[in-house]
C-alpha atoms as a PDB file:
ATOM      1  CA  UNK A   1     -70.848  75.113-111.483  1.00  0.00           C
ATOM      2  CA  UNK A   2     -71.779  77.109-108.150  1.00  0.00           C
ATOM      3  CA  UNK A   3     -75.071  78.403-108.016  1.00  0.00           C
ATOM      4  CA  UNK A   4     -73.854  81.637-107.443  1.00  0.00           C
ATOM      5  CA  UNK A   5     -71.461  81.285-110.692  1.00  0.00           C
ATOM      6  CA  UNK A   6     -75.115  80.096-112.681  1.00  0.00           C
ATOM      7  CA  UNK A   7     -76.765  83.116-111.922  1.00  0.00           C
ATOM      8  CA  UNK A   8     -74.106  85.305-112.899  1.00  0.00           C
ATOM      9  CA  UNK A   9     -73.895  83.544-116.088  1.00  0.00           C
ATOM     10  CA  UNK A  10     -77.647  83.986-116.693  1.00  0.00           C
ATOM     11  CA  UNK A  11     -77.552  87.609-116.300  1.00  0.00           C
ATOM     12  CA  UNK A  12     -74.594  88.090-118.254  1.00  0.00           C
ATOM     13  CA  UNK A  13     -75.601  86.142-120.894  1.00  0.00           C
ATOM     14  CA  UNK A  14     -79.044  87.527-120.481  1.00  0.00           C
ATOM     15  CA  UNK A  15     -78.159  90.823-122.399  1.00  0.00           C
ATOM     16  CA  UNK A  16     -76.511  88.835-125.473  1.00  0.00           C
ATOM     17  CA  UNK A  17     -79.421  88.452-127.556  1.00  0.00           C
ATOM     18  CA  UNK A  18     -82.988  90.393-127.925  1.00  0.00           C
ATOM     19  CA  UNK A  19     -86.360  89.195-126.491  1.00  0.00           C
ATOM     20  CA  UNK A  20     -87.564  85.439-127.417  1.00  0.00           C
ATOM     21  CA  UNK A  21     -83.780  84.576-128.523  1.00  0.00           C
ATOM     22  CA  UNK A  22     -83.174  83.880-124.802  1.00  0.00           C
ATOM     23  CA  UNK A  23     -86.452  82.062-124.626  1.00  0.00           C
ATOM     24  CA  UNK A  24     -85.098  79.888-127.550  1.00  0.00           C
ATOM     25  CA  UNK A  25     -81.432  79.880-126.525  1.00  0.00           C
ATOM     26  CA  UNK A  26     -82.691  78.724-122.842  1.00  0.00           C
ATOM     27  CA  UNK A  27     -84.441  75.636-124.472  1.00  0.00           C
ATOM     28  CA  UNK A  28     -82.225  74.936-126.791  1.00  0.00           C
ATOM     29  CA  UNK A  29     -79.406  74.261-123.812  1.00  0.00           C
ATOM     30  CA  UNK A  30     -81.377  72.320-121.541  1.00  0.00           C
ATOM     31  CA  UNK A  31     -83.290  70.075-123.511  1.00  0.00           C
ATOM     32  CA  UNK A  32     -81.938  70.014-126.944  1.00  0.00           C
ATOM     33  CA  UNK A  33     -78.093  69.308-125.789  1.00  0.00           C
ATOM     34  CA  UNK A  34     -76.033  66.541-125.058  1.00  0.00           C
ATOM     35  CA  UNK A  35     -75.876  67.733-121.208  1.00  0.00           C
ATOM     36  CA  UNK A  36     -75.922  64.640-118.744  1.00  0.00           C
ATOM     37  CA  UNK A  37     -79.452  64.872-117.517  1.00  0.00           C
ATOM     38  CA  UNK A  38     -78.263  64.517-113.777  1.00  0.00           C
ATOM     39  CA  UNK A  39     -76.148  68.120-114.606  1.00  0.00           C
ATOM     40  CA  UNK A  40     -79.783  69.371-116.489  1.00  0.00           C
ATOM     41  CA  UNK A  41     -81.775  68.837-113.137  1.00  0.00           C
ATOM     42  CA  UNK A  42     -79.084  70.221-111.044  1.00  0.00           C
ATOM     43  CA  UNK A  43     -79.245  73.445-112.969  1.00  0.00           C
ATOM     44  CA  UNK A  44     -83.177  73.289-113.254  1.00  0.00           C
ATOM     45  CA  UNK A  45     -83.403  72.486-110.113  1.00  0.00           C
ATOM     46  CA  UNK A  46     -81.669  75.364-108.946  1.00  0.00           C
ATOM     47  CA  UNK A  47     -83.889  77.967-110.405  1.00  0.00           C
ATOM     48  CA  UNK A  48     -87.725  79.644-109.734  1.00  0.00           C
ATOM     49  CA  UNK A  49     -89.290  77.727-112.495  1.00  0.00           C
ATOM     50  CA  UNK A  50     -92.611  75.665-111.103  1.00  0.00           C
ATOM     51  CA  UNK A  51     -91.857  72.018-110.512  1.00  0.00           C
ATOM     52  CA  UNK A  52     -93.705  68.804-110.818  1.00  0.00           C
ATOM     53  CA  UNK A  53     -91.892  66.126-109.608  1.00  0.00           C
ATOM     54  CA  UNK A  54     -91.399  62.120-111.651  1.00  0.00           C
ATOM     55  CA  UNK A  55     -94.822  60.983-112.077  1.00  0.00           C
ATOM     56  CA  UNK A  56     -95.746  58.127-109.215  1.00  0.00           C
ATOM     57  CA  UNK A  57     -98.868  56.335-109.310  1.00  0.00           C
ATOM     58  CA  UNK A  58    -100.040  53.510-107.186  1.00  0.00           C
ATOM     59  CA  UNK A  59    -101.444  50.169-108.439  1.00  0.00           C
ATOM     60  CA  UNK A  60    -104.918  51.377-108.373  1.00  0.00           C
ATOM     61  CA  UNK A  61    -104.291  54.533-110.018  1.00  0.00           C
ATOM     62  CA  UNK A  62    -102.879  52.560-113.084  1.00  0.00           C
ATOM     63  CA  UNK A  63    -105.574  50.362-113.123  1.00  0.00           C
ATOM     64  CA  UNK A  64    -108.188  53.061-112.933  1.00  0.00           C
ATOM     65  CA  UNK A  65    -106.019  55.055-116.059  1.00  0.00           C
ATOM     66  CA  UNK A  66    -105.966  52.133-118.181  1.00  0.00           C
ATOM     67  CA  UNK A  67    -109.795  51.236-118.132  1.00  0.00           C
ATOM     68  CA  UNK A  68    -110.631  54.836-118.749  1.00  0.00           C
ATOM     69  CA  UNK A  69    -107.733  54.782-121.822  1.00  0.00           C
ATOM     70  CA  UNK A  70    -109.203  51.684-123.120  1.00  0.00           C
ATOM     71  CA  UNK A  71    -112.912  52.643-122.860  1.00  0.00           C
ATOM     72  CA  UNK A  72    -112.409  56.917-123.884  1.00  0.00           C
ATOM     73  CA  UNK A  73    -109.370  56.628-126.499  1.00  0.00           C
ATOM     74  CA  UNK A  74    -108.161  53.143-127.704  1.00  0.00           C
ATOM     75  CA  UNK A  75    -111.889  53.226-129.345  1.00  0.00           C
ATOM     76  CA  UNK A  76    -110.253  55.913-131.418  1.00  0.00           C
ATOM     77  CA  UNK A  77    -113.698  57.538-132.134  1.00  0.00           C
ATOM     78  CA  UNK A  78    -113.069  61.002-131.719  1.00  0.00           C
ATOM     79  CA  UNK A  79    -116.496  61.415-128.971  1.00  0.00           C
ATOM     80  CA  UNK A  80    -115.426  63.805-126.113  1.00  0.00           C
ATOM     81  CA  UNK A  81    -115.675  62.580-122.237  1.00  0.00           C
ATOM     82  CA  UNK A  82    -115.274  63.831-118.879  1.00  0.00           C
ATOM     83  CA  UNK A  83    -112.747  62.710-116.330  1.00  0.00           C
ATOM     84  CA  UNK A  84    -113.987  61.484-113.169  1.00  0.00           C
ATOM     85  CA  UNK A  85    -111.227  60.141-110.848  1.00  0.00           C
ATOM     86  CA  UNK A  86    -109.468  61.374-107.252  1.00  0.00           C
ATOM     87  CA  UNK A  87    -106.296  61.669-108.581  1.00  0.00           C
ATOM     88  CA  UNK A  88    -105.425  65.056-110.214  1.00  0.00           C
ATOM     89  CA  UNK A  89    -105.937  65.253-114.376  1.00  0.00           C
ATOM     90  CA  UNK A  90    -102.684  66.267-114.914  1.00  0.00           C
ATOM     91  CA  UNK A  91    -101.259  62.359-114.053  1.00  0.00           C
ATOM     92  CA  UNK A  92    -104.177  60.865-115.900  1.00  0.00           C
ATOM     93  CA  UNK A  93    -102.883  62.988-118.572  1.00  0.00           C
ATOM     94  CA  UNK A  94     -98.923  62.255-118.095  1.00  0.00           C
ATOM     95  CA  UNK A  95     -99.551  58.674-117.342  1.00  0.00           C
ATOM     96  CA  UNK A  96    -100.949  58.092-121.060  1.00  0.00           C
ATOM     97  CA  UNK A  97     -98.317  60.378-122.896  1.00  0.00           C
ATOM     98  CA  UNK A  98     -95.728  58.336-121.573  1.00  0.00           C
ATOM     99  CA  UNK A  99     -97.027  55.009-121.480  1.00  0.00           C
ATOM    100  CA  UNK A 100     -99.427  54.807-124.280  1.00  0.00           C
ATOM    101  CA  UNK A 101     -97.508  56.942-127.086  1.00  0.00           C
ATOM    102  CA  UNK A 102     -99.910  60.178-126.906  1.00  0.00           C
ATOM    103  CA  UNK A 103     -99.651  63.570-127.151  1.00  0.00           C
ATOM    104  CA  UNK A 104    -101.904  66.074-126.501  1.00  0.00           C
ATOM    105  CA  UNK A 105    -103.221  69.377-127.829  1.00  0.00           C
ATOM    106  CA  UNK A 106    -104.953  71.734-125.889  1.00  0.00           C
ATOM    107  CA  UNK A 107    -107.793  74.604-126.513  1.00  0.00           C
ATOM    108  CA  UNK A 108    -110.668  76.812-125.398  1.00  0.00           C
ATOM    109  CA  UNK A 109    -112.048  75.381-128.744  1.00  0.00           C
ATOM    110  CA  UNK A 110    -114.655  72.370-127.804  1.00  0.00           C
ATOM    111  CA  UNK A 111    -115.908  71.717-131.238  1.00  0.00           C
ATOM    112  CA  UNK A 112    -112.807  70.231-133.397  1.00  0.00           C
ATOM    113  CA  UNK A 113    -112.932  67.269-135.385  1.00  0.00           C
ATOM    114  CA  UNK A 114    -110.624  67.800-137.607  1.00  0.00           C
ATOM    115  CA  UNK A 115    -107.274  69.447-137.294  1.00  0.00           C
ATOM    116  CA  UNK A 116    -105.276  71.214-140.420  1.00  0.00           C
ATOM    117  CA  UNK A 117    -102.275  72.123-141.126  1.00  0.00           C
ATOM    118  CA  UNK A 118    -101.620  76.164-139.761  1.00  0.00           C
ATOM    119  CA  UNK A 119     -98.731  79.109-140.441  1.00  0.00           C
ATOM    120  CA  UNK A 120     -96.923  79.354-137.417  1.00  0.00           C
ATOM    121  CA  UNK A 121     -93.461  79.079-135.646  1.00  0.00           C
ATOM    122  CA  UNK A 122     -91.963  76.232-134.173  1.00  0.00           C
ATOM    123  CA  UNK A 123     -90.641  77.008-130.072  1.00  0.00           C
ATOM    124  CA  UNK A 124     -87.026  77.900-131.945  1.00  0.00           C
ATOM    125  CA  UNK A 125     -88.457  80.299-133.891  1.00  0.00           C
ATOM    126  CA  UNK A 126     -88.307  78.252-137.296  1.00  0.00           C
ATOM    127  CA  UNK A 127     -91.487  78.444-139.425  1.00  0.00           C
ATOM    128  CA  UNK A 128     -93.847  75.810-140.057  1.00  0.00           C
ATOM    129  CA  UNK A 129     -97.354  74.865-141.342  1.00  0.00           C
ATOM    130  CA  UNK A 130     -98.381  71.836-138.863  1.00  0.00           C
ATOM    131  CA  UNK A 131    -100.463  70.619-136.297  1.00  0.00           C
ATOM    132  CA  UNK A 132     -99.162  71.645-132.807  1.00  0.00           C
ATOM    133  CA  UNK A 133     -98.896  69.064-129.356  1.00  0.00           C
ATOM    134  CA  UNK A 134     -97.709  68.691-126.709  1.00  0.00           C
ATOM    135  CA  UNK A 135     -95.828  65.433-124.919  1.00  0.00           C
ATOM    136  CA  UNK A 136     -96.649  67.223-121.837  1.00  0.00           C
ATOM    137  CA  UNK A 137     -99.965  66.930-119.888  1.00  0.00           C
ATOM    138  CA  UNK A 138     -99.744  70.346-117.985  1.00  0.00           C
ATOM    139  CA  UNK A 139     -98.480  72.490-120.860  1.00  0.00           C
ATOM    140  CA  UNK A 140    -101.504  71.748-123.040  1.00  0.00           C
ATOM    141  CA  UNK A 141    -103.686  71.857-120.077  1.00  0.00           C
ATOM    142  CA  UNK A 142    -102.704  75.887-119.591  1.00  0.00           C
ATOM    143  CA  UNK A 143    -103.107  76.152-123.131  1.00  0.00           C
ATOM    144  CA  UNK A 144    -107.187  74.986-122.788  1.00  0.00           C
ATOM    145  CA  UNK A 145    -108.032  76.935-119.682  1.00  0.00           C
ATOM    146  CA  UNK A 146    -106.479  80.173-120.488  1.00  0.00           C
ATOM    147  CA  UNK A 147    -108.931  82.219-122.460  1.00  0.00           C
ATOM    148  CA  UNK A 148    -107.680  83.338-125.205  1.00  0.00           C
ATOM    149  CA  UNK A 149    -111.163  85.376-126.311  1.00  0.00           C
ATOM    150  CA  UNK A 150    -110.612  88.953-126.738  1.00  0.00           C
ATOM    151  CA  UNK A 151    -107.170  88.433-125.452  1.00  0.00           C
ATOM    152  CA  UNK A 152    -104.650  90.902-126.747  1.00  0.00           C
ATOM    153  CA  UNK A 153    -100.594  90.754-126.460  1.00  0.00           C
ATOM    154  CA  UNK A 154     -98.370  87.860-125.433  1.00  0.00           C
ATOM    155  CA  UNK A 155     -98.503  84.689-123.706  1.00  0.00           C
ATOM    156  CA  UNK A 156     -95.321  84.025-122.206  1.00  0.00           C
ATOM    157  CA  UNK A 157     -94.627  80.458-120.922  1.00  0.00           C
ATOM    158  CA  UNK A 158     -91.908  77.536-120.922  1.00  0.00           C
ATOM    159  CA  UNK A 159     -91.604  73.758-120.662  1.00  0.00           C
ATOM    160  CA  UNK A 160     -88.539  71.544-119.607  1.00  0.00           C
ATOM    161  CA  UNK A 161     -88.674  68.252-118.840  1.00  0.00           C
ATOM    162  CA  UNK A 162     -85.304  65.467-117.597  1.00  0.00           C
ATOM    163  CA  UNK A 163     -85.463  62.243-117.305  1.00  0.00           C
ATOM    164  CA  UNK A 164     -84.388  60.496-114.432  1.00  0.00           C
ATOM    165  CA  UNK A 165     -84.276  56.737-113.230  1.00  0.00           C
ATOM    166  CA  UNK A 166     -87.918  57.820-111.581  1.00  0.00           C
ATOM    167  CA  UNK A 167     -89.344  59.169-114.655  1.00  0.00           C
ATOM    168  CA  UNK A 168     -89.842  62.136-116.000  1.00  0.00           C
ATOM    169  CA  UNK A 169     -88.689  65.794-113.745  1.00  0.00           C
ATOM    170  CA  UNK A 170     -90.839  68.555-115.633  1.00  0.00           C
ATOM    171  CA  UNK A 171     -90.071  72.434-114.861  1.00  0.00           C
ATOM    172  CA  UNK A 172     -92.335  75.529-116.432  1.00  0.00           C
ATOM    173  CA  UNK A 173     -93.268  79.001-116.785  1.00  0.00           C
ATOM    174  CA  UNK A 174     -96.224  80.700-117.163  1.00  0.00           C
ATOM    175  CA  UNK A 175     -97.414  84.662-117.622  1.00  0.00           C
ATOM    176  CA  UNK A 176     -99.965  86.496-119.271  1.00  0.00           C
ATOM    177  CA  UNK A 177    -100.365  90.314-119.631  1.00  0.00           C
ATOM    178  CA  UNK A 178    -103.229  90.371-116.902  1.00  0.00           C
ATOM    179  CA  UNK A 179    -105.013  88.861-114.038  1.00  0.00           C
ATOM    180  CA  UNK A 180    -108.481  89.635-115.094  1.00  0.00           C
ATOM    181  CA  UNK A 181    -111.679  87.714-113.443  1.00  0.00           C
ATOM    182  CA  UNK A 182    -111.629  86.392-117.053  1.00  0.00           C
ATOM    183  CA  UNK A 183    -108.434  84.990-117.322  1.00  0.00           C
ATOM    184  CA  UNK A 184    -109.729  81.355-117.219  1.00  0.00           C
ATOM    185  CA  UNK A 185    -112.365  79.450-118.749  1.00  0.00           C
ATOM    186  CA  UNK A 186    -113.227  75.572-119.435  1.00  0.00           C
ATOM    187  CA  UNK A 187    -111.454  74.165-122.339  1.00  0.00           C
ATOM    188  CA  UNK A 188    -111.011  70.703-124.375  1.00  0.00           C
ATOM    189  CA  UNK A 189    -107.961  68.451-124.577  1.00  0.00           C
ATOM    190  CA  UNK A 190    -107.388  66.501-127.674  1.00  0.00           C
ATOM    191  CA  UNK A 191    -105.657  63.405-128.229  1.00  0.00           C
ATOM    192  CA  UNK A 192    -103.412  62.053-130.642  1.00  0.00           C
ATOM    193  CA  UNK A 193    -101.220  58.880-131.634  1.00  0.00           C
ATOM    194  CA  UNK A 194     -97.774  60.376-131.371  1.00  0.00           C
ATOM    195  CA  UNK A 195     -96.388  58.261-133.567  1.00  0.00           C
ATOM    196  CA  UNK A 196     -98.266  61.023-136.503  1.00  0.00           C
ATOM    197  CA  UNK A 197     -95.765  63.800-135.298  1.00  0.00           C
ATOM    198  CA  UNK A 198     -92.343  64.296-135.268  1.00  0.00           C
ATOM    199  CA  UNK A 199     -90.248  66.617-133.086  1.00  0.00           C
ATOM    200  CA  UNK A 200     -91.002  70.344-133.078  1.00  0.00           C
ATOM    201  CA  UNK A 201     -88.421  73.225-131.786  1.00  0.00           C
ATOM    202  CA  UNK A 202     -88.117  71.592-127.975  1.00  0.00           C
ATOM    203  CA  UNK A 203     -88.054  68.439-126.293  1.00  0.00           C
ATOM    204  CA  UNK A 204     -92.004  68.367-125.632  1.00  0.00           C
ATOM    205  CA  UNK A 205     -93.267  70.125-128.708  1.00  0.00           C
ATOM    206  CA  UNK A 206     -94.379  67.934-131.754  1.00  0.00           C
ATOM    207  CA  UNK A 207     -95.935  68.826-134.912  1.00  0.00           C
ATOM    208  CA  UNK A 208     -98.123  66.591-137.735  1.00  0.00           C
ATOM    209  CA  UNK A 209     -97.768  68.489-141.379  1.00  0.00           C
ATOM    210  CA  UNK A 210    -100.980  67.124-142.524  1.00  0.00           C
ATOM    211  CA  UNK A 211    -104.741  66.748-141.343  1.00  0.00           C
ATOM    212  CA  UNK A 212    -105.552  64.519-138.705  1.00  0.00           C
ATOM    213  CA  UNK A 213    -108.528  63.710-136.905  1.00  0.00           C
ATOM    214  CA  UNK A 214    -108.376  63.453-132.807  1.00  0.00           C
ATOM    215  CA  UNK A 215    -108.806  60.225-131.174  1.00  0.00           C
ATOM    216  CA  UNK A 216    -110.861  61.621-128.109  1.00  0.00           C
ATOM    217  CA  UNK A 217    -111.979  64.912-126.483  1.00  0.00           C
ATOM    218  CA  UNK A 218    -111.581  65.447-122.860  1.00  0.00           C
ATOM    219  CA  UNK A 219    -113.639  68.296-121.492  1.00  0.00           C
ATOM    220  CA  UNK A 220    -111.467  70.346-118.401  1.00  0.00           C
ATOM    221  CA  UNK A 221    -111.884  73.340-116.242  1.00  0.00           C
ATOM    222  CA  UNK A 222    -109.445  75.700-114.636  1.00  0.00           C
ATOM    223  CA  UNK A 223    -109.860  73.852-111.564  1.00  0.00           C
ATOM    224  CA  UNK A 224    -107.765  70.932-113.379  1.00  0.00           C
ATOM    225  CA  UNK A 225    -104.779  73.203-114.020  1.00  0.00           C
ATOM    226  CA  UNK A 226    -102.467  72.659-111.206  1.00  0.00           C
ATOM    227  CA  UNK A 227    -100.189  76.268-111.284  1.00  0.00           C
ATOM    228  CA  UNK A 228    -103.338  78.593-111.714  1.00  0.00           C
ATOM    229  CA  UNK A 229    -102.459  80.033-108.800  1.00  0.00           C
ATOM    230  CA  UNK A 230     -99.263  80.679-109.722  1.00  0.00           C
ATOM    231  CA  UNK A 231     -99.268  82.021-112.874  1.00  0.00           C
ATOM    232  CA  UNK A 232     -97.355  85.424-113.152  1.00  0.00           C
ATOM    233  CA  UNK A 233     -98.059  88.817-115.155  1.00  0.00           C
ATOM    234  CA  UNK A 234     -96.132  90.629-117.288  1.00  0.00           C
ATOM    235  CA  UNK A 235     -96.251  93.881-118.754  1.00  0.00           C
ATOM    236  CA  UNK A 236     -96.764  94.062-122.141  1.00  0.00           C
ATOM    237  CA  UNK A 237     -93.742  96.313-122.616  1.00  0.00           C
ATOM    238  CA  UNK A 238     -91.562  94.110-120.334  1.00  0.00           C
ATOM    239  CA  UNK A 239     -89.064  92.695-122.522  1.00  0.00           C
ATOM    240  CA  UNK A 240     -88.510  88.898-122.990  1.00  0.00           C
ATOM    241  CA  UNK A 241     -85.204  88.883-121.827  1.00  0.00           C
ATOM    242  CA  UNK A 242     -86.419  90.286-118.537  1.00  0.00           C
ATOM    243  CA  UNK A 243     -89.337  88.081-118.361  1.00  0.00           C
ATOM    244  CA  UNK A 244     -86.812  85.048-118.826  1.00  0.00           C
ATOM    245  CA  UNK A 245     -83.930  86.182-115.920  1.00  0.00           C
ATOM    246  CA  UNK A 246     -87.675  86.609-113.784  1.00  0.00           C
ATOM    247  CA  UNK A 247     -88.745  82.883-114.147  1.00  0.00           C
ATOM    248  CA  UNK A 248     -85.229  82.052-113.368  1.00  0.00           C
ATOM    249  CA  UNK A 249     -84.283  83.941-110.499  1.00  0.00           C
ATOM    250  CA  UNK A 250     -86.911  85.028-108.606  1.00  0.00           C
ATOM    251  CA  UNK A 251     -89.718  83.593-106.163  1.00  0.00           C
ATOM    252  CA  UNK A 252     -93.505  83.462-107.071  1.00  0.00           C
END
């Protein structure tokens, strides 16, 4: 399909369906389909979401990961740590989801030590009471930086991810209803045997249905968050549809 064909059929199809429908409909296509992955990253890579390209690490930064997996989470002890390396968090954190059978959770919350079960919706819109996390390093890390205290309306935001014969092509979008001085603060990542969760409602959203303790903490700023600068705003009273054909089509 032509690009210019693709963005007529996003915009057509755009007005089909009401608010987060699109937002489901959208993830449901590209990651939840039996679409070739090479076709998936032509289309992805033909839109304005942000990019991060296959995760490559050289020998020392896989040496480096693995002593601080083995010494900060194999212990499986729950304590909390800080991360101090040259290469950005975000690989540290990709580099164990995919190699050591993680996923993460992320929040302003510092003080967890035991997670339960919670009311909520699954990315599709389903209901479930689980656990939420994320196979994703940068997702969860927005999700622990933004701050959420006194925050009123929506956060808007979307993860895709294909897999290529490098790795792993990821693709987002983020918003929030304001740009305040406030908007970020330092948060906590938590980690978890993946092998606890199953699937949620999109490729890189898994849920537990029953309490579960993390195995580490990781303490992180807004500094480790590699799109803060980059994050858009919405208006409240924007509609998701619009917000959607935005993080599509047009430029940062």
């Amino acid at each position: 399909m032509r690009s210019s064909q693709w963005r007529s059929f996003l915009l057509k199809g755009a007005f089909l369906k009401e608010g987060y429908a699109l937002f489901i409909k959208v993830g449901e296509i590209i990651n939840k389909t039996g679409m070739l992955n090479s076709i998936k990253k032509f289309i992805l890579d033909r839109t304005r979401l942000l990019k991060l390209e296959e995760l490559k690490l050289s020998e020392h930064a896989i040496e480096e990961f693995d002593e601080m997996f083995l010494r900060n989470i194999s212990s499986n002890n729950g304590s909390i740590f800080t991360y101090n390396s040259r290469y950005p968090l975000y690989m540290f954190l990709n580099y164990v989801i995919e190699k050591k059978g993680l996923v993460v959770h992320g929040s302003n919350n510092s003080s967890i030590n035991r997670f339960e079960p919670r009311n909520s919706s699954l990315f599709n819109g389903k209901p479930i009471k689980a656990v939420f996390a994320s196979s994703d390093g940068v997702w969860s890390l927005f999700f622990a930086v933004v701050n959420r205290k006194g925050y009123v309306g929506s956060i808007r935001n979307l993860c895709l991810s294909v897999t290529t014969n490098k790795g792993k092509k990821r693709y987002y979008y983020f918003s929030t209803n304001n740009d305040a001085p406030n908007r970020w603060t330092d948060g906590t990542i938590y980690f978890f045997s993946k092998t606890l969760f199953k699937q949620g409602g999109i490729k890189d959203e898994w849920v537990c249905e029953t309490e579960l303790e993390p195995l580490a903490k990781l303490t992180v700023t807004p500094s480790d968050f590699p799109f803060r600068d980059k994050v858009r705003v919405h208006k409240e009273a924007e509609s998701t549809v619009k917000t959607i054909i935005k993080s599509l089509l047009l430029k940062i």
